[in-house]
PDB file of N, CA and C in Angstrom:
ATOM      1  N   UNK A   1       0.834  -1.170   0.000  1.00  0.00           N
ATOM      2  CA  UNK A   1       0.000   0.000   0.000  1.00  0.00           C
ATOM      3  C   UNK A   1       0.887   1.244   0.000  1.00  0.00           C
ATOM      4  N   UNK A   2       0.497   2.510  -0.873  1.00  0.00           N
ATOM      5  CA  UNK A   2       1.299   3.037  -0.599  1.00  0.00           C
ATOM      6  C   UNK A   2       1.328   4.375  -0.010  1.00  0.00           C
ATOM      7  N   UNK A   3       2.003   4.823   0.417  1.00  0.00           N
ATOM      8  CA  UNK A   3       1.542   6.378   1.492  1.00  0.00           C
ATOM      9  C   UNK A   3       1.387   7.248   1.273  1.00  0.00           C
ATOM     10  N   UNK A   4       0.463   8.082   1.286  1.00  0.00           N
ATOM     11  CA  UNK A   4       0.851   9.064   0.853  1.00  0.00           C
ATOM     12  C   UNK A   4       0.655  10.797   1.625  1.00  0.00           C
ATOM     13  N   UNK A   5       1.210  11.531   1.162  1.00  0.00           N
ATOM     14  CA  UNK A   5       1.587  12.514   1.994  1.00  0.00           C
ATOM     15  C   UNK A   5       0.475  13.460   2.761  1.00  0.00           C
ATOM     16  N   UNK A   6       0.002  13.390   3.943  1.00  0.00           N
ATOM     17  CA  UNK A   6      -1.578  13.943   4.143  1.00  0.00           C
ATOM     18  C   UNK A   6      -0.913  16.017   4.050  1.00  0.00           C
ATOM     19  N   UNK A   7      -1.814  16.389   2.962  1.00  0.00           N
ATOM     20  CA  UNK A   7      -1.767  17.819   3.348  1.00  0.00           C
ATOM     21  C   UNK A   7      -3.171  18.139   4.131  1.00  0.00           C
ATOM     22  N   UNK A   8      -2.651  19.425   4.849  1.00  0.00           N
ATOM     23  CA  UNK A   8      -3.308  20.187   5.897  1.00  0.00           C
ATOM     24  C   UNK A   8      -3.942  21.379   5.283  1.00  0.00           C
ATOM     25  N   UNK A   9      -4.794  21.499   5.293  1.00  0.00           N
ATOM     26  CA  UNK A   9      -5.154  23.080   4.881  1.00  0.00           C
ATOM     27  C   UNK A   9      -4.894  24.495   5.528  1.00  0.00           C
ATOM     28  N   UNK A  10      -4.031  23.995   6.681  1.00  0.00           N
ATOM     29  CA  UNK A  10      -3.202  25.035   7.930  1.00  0.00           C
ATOM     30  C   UNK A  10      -1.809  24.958   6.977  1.00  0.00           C
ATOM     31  N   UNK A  11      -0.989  24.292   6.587  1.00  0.00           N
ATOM     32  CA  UNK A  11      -0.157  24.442   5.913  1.00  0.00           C
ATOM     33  C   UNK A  11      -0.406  25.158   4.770  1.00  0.00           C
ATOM     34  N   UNK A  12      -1.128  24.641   3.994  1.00  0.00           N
ATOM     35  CA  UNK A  12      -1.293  25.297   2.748  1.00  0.00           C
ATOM     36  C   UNK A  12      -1.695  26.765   2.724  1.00  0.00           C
ATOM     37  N   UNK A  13      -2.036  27.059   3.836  1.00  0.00           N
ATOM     38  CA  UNK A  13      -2.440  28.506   3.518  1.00  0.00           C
ATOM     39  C   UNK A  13      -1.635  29.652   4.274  1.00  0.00           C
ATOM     40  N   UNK A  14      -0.532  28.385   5.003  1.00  0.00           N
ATOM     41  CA  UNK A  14       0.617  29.230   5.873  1.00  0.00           C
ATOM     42  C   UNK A  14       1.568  29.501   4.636  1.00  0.00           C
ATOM     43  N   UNK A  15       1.868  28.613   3.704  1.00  0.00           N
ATOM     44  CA  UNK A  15       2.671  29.052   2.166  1.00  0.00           C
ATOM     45  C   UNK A  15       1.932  29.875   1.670  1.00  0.00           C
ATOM     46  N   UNK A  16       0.878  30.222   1.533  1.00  0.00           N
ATOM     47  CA  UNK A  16       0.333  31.123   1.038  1.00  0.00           C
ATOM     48  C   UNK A  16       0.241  32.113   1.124  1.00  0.00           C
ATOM     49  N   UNK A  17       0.187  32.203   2.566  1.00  0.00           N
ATOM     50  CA  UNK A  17       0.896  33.911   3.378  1.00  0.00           C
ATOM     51  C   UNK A  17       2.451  34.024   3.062  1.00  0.00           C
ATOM     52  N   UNK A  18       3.000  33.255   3.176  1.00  0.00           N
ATOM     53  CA  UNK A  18       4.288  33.306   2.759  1.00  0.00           C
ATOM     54  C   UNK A  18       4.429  34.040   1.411  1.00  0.00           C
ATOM     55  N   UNK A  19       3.740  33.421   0.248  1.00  0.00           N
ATOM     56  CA  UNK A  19       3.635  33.734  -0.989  1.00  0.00           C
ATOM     57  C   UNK A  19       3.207  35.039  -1.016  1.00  0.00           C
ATOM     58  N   UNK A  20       1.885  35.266  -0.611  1.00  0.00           N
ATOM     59  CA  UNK A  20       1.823  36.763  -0.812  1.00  0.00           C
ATOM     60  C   UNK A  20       2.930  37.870  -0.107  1.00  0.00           C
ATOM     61  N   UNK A  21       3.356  37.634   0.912  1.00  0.00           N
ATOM     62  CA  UNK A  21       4.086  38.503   1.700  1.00  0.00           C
ATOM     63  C   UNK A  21       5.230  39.052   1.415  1.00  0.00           C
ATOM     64  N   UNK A  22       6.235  37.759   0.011  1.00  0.00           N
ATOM     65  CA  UNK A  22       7.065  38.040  -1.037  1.00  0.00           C
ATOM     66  C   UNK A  22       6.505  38.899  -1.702  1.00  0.00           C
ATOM     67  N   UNK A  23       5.606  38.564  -2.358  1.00  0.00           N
ATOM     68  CA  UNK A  23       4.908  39.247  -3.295  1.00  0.00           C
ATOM     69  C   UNK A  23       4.674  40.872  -3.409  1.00  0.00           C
ATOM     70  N   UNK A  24       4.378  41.094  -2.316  1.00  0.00           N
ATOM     71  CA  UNK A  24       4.197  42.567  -1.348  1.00  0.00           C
ATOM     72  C   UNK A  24       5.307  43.296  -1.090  1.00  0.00           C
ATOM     73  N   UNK A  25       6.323  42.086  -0.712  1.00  0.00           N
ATOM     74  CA  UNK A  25       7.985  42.889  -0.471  1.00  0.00           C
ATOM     75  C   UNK A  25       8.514  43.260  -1.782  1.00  0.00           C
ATOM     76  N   UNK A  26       8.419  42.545  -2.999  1.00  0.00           N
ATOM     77  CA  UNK A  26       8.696  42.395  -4.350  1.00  0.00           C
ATOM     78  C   UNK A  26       7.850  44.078  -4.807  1.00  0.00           C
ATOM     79  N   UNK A  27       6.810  43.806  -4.538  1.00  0.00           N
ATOM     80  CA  UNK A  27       6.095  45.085  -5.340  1.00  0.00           C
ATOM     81  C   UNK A  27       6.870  46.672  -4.531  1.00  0.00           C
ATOM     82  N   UNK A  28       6.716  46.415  -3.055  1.00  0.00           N
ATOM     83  CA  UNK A  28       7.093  47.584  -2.908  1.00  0.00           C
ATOM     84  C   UNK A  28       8.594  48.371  -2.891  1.00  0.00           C
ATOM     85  N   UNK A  29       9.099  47.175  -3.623  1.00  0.00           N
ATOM     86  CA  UNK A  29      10.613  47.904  -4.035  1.00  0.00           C
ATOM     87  C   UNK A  29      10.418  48.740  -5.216  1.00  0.00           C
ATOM     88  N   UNK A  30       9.031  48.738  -5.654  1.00  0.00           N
ATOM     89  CA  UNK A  30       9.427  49.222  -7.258  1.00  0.00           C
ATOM     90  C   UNK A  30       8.668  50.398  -7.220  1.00  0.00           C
ATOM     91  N   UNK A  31       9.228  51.473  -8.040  1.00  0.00           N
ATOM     92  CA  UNK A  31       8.909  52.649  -7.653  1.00  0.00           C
ATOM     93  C   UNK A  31       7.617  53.094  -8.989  1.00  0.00           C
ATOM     94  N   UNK A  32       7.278  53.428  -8.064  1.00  0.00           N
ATOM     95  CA  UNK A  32       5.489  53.704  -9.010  1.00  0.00           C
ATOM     96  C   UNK A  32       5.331  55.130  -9.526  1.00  0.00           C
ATOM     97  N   UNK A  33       5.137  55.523 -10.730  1.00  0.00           N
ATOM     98  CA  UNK A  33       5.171  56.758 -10.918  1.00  0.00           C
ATOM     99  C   UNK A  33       3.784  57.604 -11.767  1.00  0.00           C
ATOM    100  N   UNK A  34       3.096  58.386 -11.681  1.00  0.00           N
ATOM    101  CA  UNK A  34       2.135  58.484 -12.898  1.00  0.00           C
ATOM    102  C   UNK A  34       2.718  58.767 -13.741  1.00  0.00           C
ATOM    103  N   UNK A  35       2.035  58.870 -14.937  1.00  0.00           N
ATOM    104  CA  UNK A  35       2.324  58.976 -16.146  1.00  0.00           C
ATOM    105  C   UNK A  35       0.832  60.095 -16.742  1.00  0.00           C
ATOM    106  N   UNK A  36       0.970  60.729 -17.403  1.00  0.00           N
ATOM    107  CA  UNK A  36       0.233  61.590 -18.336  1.00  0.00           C
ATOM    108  C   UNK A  36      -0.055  60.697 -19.574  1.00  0.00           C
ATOM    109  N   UNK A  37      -1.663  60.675 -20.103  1.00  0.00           N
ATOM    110  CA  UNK A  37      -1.591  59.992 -21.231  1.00  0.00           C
ATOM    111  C   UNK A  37      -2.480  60.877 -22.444  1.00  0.00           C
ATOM    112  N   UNK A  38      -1.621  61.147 -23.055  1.00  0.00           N
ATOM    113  CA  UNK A  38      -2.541  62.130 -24.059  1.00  0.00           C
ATOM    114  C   UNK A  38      -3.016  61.486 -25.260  1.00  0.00           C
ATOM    115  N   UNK A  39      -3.304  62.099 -26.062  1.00  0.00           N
ATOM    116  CA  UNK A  39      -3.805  61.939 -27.379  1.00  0.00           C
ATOM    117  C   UNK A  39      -4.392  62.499 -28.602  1.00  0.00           C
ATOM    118  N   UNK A  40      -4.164  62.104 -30.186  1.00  0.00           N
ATOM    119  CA  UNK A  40      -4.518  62.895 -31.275  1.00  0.00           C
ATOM    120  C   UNK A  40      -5.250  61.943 -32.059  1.00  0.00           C
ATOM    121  N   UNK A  41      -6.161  62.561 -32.607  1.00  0.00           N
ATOM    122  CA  UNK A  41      -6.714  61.811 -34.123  1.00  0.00           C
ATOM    123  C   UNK A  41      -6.432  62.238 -35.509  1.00  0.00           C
ATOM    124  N   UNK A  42      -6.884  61.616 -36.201  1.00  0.00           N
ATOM    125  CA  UNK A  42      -6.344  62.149 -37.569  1.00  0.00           C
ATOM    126  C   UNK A  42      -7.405  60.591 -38.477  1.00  0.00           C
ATOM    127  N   UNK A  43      -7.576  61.277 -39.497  1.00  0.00           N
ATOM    128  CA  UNK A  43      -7.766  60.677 -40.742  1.00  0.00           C
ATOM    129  C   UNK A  43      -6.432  59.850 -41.266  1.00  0.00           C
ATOM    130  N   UNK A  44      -6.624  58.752 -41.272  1.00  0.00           N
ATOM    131  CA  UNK A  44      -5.645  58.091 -42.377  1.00  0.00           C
ATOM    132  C   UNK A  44      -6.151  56.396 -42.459  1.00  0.00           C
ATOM    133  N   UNK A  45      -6.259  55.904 -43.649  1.00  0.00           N
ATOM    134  CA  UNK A  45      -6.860  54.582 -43.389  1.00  0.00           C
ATOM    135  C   UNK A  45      -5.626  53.510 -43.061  1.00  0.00           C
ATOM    136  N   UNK A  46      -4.611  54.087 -43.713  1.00  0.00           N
ATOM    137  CA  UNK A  46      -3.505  53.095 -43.650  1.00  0.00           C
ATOM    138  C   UNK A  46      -2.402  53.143 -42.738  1.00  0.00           C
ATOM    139  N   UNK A  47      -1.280  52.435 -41.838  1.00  0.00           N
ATOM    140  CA  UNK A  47      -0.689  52.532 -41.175  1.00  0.00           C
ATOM    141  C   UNK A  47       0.450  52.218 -41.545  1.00  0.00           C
ATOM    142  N   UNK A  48       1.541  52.741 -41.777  1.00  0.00           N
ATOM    143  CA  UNK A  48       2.614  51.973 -42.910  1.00  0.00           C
ATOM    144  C   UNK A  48       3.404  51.313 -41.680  1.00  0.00           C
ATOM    145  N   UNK A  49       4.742  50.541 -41.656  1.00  0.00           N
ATOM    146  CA  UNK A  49       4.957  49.840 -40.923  1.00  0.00           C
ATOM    147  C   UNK A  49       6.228  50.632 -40.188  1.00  0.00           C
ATOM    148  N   UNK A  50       6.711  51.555 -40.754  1.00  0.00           N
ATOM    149  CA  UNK A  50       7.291  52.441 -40.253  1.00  0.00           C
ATOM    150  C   UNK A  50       7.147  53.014 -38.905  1.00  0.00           C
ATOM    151  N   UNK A  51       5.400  53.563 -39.312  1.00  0.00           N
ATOM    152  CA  UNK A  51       4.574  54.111 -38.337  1.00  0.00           C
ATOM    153  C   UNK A  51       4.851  53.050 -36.664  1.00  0.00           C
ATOM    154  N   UNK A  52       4.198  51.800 -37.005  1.00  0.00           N
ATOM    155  CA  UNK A  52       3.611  50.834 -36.331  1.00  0.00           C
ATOM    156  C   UNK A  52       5.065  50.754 -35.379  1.00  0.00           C
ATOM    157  N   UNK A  53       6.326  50.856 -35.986  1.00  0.00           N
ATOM    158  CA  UNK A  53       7.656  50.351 -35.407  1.00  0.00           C
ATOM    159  C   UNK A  53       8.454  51.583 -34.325  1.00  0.00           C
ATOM    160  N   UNK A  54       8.008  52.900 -35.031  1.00  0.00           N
ATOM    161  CA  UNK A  54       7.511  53.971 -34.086  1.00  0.00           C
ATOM    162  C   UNK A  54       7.240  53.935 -32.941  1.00  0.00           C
ATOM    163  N   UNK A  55       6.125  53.430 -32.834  1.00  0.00           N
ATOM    164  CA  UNK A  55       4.643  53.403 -31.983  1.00  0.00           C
ATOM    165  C   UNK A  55       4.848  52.608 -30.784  1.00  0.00           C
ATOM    166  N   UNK A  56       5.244  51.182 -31.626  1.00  0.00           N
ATOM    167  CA  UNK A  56       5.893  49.953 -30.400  1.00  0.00           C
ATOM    168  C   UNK A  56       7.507  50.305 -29.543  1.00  0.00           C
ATOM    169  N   UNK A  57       7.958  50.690 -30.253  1.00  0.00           N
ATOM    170  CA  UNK A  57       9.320  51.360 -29.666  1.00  0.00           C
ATOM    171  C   UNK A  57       9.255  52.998 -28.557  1.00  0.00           C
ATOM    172  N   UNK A  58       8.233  53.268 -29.046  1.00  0.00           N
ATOM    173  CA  UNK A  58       8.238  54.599 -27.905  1.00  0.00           C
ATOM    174  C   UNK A  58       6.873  54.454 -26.717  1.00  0.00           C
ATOM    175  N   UNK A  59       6.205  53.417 -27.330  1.00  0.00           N
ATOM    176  CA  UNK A  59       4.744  52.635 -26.516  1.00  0.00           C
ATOM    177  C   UNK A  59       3.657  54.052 -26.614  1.00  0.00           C
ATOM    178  N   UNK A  60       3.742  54.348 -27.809  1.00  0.00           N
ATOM    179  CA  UNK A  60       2.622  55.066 -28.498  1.00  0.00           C
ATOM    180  C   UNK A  60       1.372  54.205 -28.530  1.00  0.00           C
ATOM    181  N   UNK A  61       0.167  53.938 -28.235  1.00  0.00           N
ATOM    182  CA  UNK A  61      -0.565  52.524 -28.660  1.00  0.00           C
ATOM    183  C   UNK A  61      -1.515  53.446 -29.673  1.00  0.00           C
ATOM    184  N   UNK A  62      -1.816  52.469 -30.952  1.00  0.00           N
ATOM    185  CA  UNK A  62      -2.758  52.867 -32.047  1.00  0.00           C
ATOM    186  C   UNK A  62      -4.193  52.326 -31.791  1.00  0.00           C
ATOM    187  N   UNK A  63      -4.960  53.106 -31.950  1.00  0.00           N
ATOM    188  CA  UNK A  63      -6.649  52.851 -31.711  1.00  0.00           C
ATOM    189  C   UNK A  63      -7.366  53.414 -33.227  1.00  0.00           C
ATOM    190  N   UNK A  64      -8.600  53.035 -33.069  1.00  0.00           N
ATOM    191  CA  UNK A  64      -9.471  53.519 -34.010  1.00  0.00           C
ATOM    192  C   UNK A  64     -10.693  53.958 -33.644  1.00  0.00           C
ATOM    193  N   UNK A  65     -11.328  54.895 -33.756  1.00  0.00           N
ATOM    194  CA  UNK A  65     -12.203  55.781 -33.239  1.00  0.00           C
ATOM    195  C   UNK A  65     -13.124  55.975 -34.542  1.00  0.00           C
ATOM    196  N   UNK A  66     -14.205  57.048 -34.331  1.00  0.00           N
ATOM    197  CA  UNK A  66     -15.730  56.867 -34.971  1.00  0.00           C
ATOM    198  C   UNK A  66     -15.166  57.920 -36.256  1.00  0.00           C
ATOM    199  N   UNK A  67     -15.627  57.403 -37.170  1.00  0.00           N
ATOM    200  CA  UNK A  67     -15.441  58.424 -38.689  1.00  0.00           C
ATOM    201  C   UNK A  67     -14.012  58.235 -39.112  1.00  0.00           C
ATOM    202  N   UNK A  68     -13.631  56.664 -38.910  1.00  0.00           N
ATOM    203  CA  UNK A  68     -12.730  56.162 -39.967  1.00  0.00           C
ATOM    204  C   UNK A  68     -11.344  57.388 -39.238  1.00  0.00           C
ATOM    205  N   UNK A  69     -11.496  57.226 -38.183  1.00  0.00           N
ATOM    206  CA  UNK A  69     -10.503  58.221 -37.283  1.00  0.00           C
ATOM    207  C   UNK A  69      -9.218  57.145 -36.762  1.00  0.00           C
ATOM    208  N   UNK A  70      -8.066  57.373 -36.484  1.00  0.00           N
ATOM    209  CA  UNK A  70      -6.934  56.596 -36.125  1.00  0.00           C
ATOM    210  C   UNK A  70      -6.601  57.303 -34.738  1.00  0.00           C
ATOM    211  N   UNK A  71      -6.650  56.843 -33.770  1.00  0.00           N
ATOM    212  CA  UNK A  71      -5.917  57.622 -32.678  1.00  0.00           C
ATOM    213  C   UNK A  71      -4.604  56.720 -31.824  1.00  0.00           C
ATOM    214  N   UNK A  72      -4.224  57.775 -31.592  1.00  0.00           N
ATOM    215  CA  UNK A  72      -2.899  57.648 -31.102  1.00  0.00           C
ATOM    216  C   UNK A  72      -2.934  58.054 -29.892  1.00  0.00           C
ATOM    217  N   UNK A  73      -2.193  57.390 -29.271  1.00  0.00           N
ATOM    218  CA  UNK A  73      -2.537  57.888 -27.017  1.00  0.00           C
ATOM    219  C   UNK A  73      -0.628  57.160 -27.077  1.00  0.00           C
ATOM    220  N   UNK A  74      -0.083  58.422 -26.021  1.00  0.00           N
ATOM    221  CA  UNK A  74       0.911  58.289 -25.620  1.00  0.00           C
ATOM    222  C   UNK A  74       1.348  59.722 -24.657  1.00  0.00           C
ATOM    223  N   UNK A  75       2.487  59.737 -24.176  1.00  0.00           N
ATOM    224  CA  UNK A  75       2.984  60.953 -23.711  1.00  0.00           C
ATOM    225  C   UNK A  75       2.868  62.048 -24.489  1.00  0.00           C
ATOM    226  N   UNK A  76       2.349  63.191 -24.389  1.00  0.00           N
ATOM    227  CA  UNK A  76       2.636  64.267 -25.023  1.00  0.00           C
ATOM    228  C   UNK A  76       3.691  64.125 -26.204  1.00  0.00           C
ATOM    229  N   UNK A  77       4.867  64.559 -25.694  1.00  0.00           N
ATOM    230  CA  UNK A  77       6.213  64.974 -25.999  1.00  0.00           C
ATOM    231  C   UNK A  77       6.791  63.956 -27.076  1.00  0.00           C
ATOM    232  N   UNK A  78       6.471  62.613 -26.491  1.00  0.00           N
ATOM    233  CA  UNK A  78       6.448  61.549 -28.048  1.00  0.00           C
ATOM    234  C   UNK A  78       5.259  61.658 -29.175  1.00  0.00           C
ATOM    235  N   UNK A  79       4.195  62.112 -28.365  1.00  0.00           N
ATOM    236  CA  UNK A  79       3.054  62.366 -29.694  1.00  0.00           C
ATOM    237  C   UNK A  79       3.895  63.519 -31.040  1.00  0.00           C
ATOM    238  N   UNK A  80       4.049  64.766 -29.833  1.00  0.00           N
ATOM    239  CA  UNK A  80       4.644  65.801 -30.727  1.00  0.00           C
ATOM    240  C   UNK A  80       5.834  65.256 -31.777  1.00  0.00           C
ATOM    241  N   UNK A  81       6.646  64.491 -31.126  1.00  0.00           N
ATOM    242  CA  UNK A  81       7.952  63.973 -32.337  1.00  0.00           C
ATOM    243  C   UNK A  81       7.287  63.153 -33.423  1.00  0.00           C
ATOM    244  N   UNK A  82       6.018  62.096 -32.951  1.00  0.00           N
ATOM    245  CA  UNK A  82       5.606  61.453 -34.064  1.00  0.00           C
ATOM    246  C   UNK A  82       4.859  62.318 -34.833  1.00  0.00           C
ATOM    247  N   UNK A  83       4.256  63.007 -34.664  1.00  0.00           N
ATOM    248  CA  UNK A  83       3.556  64.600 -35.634  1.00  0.00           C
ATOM    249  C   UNK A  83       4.467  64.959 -36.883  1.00  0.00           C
ATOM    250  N   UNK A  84       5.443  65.434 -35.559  1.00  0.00           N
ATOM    251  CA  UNK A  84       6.239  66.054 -36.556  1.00  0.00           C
ATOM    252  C   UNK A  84       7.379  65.022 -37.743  1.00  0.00           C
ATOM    253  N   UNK A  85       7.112  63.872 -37.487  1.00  0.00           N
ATOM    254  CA  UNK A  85       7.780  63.389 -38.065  1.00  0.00           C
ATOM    255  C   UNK A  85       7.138  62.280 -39.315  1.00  0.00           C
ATOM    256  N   UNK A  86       5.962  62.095 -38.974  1.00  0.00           N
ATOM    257  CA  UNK A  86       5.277  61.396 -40.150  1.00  0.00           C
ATOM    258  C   UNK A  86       4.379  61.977 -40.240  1.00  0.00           C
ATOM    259  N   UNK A  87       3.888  63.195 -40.006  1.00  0.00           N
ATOM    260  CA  UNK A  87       2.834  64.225 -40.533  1.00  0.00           C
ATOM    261  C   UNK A  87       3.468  66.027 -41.007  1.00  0.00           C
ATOM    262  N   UNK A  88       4.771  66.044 -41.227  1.00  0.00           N
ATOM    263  CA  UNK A  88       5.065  67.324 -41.328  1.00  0.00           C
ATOM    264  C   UNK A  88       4.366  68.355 -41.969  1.00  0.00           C
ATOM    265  N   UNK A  89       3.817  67.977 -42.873  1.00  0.00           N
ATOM    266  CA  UNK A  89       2.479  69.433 -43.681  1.00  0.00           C
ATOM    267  C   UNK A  89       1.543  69.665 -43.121  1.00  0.00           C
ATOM    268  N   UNK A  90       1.426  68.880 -41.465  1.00  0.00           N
ATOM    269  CA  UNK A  90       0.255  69.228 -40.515  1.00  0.00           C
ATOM    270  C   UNK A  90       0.741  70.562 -40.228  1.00  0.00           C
ATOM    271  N   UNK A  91       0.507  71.776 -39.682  1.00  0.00           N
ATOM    272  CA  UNK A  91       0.629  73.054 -38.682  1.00  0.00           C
ATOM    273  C   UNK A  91       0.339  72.154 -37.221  1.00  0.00           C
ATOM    274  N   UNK A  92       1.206  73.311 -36.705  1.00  0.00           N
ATOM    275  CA  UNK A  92       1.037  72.649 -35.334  1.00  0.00           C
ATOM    276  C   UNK A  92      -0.680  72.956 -34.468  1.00  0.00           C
ATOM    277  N   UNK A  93      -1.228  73.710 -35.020  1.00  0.00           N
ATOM    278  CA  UNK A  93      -2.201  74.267 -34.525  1.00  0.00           C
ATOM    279  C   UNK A  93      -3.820  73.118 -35.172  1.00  0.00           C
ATOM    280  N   UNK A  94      -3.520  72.295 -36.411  1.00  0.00           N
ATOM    281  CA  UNK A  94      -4.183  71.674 -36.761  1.00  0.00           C
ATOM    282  C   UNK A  94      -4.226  70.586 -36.301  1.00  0.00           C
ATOM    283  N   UNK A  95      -2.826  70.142 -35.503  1.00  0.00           N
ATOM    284  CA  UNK A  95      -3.119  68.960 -34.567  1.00  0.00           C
ATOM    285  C   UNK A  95      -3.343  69.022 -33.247  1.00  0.00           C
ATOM    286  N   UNK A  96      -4.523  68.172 -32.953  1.00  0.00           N
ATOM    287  CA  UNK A  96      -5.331  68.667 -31.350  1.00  0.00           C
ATOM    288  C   UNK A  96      -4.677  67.540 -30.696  1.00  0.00           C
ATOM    289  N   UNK A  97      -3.517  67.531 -29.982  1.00  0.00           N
ATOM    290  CA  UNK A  97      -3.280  66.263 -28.566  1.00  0.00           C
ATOM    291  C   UNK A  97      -3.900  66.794 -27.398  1.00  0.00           C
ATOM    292  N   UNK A  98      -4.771  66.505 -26.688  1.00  0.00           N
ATOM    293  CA  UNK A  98      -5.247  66.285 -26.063  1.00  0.00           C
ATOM    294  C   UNK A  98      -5.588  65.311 -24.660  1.00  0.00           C
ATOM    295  N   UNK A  99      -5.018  66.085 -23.153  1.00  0.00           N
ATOM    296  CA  UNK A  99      -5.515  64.977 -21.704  1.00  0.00           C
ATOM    297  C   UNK A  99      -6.293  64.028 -22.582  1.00  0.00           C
ATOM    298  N   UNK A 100      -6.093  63.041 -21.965  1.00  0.00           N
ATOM    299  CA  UNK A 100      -6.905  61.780 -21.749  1.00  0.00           C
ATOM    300  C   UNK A 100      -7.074  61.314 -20.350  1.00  0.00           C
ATOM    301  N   UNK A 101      -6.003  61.011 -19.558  1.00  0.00           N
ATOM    302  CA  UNK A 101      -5.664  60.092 -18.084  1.00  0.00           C
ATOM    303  C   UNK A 101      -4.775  60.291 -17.594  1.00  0.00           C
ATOM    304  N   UNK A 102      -4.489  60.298 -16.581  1.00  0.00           N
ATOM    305  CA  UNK A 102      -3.350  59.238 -16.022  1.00  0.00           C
ATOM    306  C   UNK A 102      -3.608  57.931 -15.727  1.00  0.00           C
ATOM    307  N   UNK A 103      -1.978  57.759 -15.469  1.00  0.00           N
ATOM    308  CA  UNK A 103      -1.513  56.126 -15.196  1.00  0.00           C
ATOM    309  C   UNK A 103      -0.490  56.240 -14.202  1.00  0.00           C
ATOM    310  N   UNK A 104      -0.863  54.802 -13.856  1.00  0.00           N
ATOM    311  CA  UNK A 104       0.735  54.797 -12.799  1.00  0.00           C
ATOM    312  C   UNK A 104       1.910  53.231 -13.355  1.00  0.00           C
ATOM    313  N   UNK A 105       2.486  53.123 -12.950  1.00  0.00           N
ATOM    314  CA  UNK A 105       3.405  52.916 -14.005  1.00  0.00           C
ATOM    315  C   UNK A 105       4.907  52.635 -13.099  1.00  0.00           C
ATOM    316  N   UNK A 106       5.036  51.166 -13.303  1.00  0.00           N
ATOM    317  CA  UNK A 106       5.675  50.594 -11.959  1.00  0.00           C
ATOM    318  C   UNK A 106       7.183  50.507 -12.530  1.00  0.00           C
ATOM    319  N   UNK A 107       8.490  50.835 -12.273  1.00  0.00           N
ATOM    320  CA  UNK A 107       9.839  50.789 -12.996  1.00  0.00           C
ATOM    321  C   UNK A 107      10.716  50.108 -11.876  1.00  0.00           C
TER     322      UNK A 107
END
């Protein structure tokens, strides 16, 4: 016959405190910061891959909104470089970035 190991449900949930309590020490080393999240729209149906490699590299995220609209949500200050850099015949005054949120944002 063979034996086998009786678990306790007092044990199991004493690892479990254990587990979370790492967990808790783990999180609060890391420093939490907000973040500002803005955003622009624009007309364009297509996204060239340029764009997309942009976007993932500076964590711009791409959305799509009502009237065939493309929006873009990121920091300000990276919105403005992507403007100006794959929309230059925009004026600065024709592109609206715009609050959206904050975030917080664990490093």
């Amino acid at each position: 016959m063979s034996q086998r190991k009786k678990v306790h449900s007092d044990s199991l949930a004493g690892q479990l405190d254990i587990l979370i309590s790492r967990l808790v020490q783990k999180s609060a080393g890391k420093c939490r910061s907000r973040r500002q999240i803005y955003g622009f729209r624009v007309y364009i149906l297509d996204i060239n891959e340029e764009m997309r490699m942009f976007c993932r590299k500076e964590r711009i995220s791409i959305g799509y909104a009502r009237f065939m609209e493309t929006e873009f949500r990121g920091e300000k200050d990276l919105l403005i470089a992507f403007v100006k850099r794959f929309f230059p015949a925009m004026q600065e005054n024709e592109v609206r970035i715009c609050y959206l949120y904050d975030t917080e944002i664990y490093e």
